[in-house]
N, C-alpha and C. Protein backbone atom coordinates (compact mmCIF):
# COMPACT_ATOMS: atom_id res chain seq x y z
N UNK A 1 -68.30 -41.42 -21.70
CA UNK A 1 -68.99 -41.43 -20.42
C UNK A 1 -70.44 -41.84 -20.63
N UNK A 2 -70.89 -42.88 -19.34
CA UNK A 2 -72.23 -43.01 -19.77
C UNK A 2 -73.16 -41.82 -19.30
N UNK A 3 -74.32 -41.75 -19.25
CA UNK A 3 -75.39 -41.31 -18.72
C UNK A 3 -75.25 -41.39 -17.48
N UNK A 4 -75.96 -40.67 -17.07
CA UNK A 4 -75.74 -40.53 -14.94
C UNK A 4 -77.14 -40.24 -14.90
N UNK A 5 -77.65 -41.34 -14.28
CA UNK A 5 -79.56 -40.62 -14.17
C UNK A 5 -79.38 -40.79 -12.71
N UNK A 6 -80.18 -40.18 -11.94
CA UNK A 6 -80.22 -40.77 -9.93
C UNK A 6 -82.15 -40.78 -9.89
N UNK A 7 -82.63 -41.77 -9.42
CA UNK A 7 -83.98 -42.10 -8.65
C UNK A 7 -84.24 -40.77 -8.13
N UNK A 8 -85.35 -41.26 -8.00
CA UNK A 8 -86.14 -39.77 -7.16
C UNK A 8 -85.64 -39.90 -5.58
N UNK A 9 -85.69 -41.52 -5.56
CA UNK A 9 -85.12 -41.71 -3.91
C UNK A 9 -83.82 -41.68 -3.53
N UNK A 10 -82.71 -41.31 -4.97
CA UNK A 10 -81.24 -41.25 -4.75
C UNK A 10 -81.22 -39.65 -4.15
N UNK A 11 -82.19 -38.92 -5.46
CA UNK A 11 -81.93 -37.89 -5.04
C UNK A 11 -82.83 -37.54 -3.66
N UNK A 12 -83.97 -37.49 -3.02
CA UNK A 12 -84.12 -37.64 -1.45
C UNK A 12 -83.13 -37.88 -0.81
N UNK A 13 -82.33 -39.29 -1.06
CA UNK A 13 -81.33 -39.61 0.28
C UNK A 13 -79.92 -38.46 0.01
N UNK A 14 -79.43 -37.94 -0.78
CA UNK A 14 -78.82 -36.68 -1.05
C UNK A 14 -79.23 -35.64 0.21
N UNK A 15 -80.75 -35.36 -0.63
CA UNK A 15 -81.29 -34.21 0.28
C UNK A 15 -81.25 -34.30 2.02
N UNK A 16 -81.53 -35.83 2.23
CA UNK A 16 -81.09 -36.22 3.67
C UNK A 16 -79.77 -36.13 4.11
N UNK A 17 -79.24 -36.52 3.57
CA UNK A 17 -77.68 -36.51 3.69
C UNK A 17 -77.06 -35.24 4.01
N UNK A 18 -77.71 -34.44 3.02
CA UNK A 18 -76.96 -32.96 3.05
C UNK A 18 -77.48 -32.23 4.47
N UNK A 19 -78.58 -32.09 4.99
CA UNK A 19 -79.57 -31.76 6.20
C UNK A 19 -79.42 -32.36 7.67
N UNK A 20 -78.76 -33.43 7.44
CA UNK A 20 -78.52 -34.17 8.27
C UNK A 20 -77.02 -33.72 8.78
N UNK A 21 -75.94 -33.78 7.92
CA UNK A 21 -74.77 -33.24 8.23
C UNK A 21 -74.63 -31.75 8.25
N UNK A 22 -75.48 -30.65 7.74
CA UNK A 22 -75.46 -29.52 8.24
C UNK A 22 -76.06 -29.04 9.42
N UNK A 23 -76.92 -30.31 10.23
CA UNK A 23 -77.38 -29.78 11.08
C UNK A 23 -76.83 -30.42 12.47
N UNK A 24 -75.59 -31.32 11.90
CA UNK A 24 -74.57 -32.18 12.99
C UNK A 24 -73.25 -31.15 13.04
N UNK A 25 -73.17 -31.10 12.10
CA UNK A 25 -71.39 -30.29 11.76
C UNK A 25 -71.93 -29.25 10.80
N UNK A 26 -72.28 -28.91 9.95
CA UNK A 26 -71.66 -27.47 9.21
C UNK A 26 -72.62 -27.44 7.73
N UNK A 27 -72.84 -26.15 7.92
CA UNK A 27 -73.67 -25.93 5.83
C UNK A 27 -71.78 -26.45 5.07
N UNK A 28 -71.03 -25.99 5.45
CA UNK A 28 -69.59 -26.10 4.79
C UNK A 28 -69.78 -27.53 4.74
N UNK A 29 -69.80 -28.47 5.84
CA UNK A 29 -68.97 -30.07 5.73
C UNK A 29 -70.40 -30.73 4.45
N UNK A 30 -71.46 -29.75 4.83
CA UNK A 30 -72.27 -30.77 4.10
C UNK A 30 -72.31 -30.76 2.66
N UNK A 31 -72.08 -29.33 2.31
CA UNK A 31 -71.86 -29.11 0.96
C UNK A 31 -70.52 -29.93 0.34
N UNK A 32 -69.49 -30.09 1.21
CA UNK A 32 -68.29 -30.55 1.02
C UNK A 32 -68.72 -32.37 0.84
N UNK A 33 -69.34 -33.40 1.60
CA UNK A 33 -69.44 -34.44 1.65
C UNK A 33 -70.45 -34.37 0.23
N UNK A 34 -71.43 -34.08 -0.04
CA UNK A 34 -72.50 -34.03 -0.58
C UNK A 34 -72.07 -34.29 -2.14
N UNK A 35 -70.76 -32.93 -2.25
CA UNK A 35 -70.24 -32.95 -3.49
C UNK A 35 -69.45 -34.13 -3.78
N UNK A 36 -68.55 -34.73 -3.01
CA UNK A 36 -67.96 -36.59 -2.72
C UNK A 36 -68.88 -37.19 -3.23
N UNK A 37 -70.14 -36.65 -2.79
CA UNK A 37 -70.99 -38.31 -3.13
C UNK A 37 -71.23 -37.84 -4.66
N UNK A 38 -71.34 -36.78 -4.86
CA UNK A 38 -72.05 -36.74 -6.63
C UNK A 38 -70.50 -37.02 -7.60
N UNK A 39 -69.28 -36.25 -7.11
CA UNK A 39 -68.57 -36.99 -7.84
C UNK A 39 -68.08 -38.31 -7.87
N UNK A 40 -68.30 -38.87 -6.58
CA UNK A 40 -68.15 -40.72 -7.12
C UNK A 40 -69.61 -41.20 -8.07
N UNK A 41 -70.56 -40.55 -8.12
CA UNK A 41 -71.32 -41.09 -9.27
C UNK A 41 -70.70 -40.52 -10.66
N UNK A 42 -70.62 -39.84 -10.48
CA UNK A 42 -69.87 -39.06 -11.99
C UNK A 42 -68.28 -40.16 -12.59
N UNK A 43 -68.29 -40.71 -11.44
CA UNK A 43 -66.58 -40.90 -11.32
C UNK A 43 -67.03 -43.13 -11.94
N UNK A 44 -68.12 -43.26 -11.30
CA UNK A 44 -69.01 -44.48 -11.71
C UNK A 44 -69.68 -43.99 -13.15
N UNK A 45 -69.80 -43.14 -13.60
CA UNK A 45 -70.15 -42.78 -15.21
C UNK A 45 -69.05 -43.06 -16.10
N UNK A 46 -67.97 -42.85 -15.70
CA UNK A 46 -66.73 -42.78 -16.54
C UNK A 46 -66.00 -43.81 -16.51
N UNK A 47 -66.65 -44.55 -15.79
CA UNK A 47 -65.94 -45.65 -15.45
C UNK A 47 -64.24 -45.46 -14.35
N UNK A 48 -64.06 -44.72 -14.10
CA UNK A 48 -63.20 -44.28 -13.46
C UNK A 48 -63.59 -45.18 -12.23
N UNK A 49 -64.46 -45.31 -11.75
CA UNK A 49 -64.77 -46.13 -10.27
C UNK A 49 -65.49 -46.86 -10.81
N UNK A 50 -65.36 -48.68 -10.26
CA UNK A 50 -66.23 -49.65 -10.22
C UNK A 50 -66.56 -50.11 -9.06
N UNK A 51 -67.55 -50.60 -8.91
CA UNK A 51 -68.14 -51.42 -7.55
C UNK A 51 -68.32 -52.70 -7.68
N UNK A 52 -68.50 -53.36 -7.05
CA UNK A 52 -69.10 -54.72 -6.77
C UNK A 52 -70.77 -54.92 -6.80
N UNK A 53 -70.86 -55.89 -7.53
CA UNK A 53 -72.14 -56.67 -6.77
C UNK A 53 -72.61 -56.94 -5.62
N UNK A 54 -73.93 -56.47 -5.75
CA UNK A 54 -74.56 -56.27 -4.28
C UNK A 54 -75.64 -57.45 -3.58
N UNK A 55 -76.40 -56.90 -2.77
CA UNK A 55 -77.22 -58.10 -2.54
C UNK A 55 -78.11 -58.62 -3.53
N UNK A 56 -78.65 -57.82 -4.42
CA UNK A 56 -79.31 -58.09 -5.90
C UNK A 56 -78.38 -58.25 -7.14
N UNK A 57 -78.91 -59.31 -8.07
CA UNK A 57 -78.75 -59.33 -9.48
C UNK A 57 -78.80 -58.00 -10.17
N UNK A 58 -77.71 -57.77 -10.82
CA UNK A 58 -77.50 -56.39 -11.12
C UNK A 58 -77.53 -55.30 -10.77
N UNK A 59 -77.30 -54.86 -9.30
CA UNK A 59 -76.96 -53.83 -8.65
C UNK A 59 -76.01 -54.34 -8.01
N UNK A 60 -75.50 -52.74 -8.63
CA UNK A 60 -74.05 -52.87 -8.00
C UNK A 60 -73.35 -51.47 -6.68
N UNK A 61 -72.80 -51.75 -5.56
CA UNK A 61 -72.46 -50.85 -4.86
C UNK A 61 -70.85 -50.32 -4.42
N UNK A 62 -70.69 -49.03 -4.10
CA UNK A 62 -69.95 -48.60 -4.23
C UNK A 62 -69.63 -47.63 -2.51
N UNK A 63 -68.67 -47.55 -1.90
CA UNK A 63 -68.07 -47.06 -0.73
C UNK A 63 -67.65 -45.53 -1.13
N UNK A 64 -68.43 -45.23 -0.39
CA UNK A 64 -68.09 -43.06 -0.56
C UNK A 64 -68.53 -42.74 0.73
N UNK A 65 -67.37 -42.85 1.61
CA UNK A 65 -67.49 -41.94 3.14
C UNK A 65 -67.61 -42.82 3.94
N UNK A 66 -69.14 -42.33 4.51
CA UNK A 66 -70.12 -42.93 5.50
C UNK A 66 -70.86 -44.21 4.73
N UNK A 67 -71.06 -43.91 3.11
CA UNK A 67 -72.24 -44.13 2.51
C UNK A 67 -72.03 -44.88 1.22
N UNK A 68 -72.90 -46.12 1.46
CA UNK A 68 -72.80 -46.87 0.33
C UNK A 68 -73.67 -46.50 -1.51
N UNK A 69 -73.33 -46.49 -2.22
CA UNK A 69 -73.85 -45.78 -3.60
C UNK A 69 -74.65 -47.10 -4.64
N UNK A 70 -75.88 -47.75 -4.34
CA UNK A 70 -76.62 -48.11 -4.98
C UNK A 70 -76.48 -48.19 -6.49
N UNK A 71 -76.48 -49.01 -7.66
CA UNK A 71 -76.39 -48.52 -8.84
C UNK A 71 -76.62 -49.49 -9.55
N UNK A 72 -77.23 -49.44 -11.05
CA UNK A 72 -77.02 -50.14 -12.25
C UNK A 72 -76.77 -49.87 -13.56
N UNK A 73 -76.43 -50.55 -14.36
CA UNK A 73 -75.80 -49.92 -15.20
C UNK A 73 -76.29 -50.64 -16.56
N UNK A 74 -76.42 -50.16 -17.83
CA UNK A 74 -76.81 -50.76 -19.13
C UNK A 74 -75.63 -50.45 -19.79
N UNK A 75 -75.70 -50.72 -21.45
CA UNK A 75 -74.79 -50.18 -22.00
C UNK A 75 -74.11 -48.96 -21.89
N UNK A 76 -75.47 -47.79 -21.58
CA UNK A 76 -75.51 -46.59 -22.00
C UNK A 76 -75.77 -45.47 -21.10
N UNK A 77 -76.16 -46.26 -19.60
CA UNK A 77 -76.46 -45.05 -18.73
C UNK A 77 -76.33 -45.83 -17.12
N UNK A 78 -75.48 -45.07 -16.60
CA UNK A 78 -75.63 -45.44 -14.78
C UNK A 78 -76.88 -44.60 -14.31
N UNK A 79 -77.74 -45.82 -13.47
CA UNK A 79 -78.80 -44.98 -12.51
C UNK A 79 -78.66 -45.36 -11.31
N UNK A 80 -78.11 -44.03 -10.38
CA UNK A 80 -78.12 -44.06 -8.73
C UNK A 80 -79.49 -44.82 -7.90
N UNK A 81 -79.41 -45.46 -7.89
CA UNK A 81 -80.87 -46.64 -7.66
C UNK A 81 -80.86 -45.81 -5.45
N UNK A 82 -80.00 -45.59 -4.97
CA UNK A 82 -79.88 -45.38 -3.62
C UNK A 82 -78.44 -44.68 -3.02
N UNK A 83 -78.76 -43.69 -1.40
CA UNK A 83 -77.41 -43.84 -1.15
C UNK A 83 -77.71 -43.95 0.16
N UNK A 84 -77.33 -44.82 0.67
CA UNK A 84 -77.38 -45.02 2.22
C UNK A 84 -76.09 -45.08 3.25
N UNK A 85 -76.31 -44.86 4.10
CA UNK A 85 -75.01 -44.81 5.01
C UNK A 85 -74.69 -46.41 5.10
N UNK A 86 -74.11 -46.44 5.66
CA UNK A 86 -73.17 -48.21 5.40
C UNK A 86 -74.27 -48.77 7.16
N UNK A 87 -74.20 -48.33 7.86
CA UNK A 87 -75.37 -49.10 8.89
C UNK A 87 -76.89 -49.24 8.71
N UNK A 88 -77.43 -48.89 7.68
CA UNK A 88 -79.12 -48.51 7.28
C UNK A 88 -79.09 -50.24 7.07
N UNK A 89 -80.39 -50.81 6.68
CA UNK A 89 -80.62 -52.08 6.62
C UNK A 89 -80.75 -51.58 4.99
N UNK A 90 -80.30 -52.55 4.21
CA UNK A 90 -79.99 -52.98 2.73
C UNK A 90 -81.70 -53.35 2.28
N UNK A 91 -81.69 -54.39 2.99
CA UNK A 91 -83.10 -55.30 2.27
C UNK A 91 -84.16 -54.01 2.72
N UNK A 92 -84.56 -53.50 3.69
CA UNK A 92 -85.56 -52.60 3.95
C UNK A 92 -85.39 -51.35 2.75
N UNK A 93 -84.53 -51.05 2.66
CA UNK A 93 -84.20 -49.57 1.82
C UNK A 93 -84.23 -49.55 0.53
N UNK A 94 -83.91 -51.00 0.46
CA UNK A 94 -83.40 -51.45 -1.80
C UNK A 94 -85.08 -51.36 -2.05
């Protein structure tokens, strides 16, 4: 397994994510979605999940839910570069 590092702004959009859906539907749904999104990064460590190429040279993205999963990768370590919902604007947010 590689390394799993997340941005300071992966982890923010988490923190949004989670606040946002507990305060639509439930502390339960959010803890429940929240944990989806950290194991498809975990699941992108192991290679277990791959994504595609994104609008940039070497980032690559990945479909979990609502929310698209930002990422790049070296030999040795995946870093969560973003996670945005699939309607946010790409170029403004990357």
């Amino acid at each position: 397994m590689k390394a799993l590092r997340f941005s300071p702004a992966a982890y923010a959009d988490i923190d949004k994510i989670w606040d946002y859906t507990a305060d639509q539907w439930s502390v339960d749904q959010a803890e429940s979605y929240t944990d989806n999104l950290q194991d498809a990064c975990e699941s992108i460590a192991r290679g277990i999940r791959t994504g595609r190429v994104s609008v940039r040279v070497g980032l690559f993205k990945i479909r979990c839910g609502s929310h698209l999963i930002y990422y790049r990768m070296t030999e040795d370590e995946v870093e969560i570069i973003r996670i945005l919902h699939g309607k946010q604007d790409v170029e403004r947010h990357l």
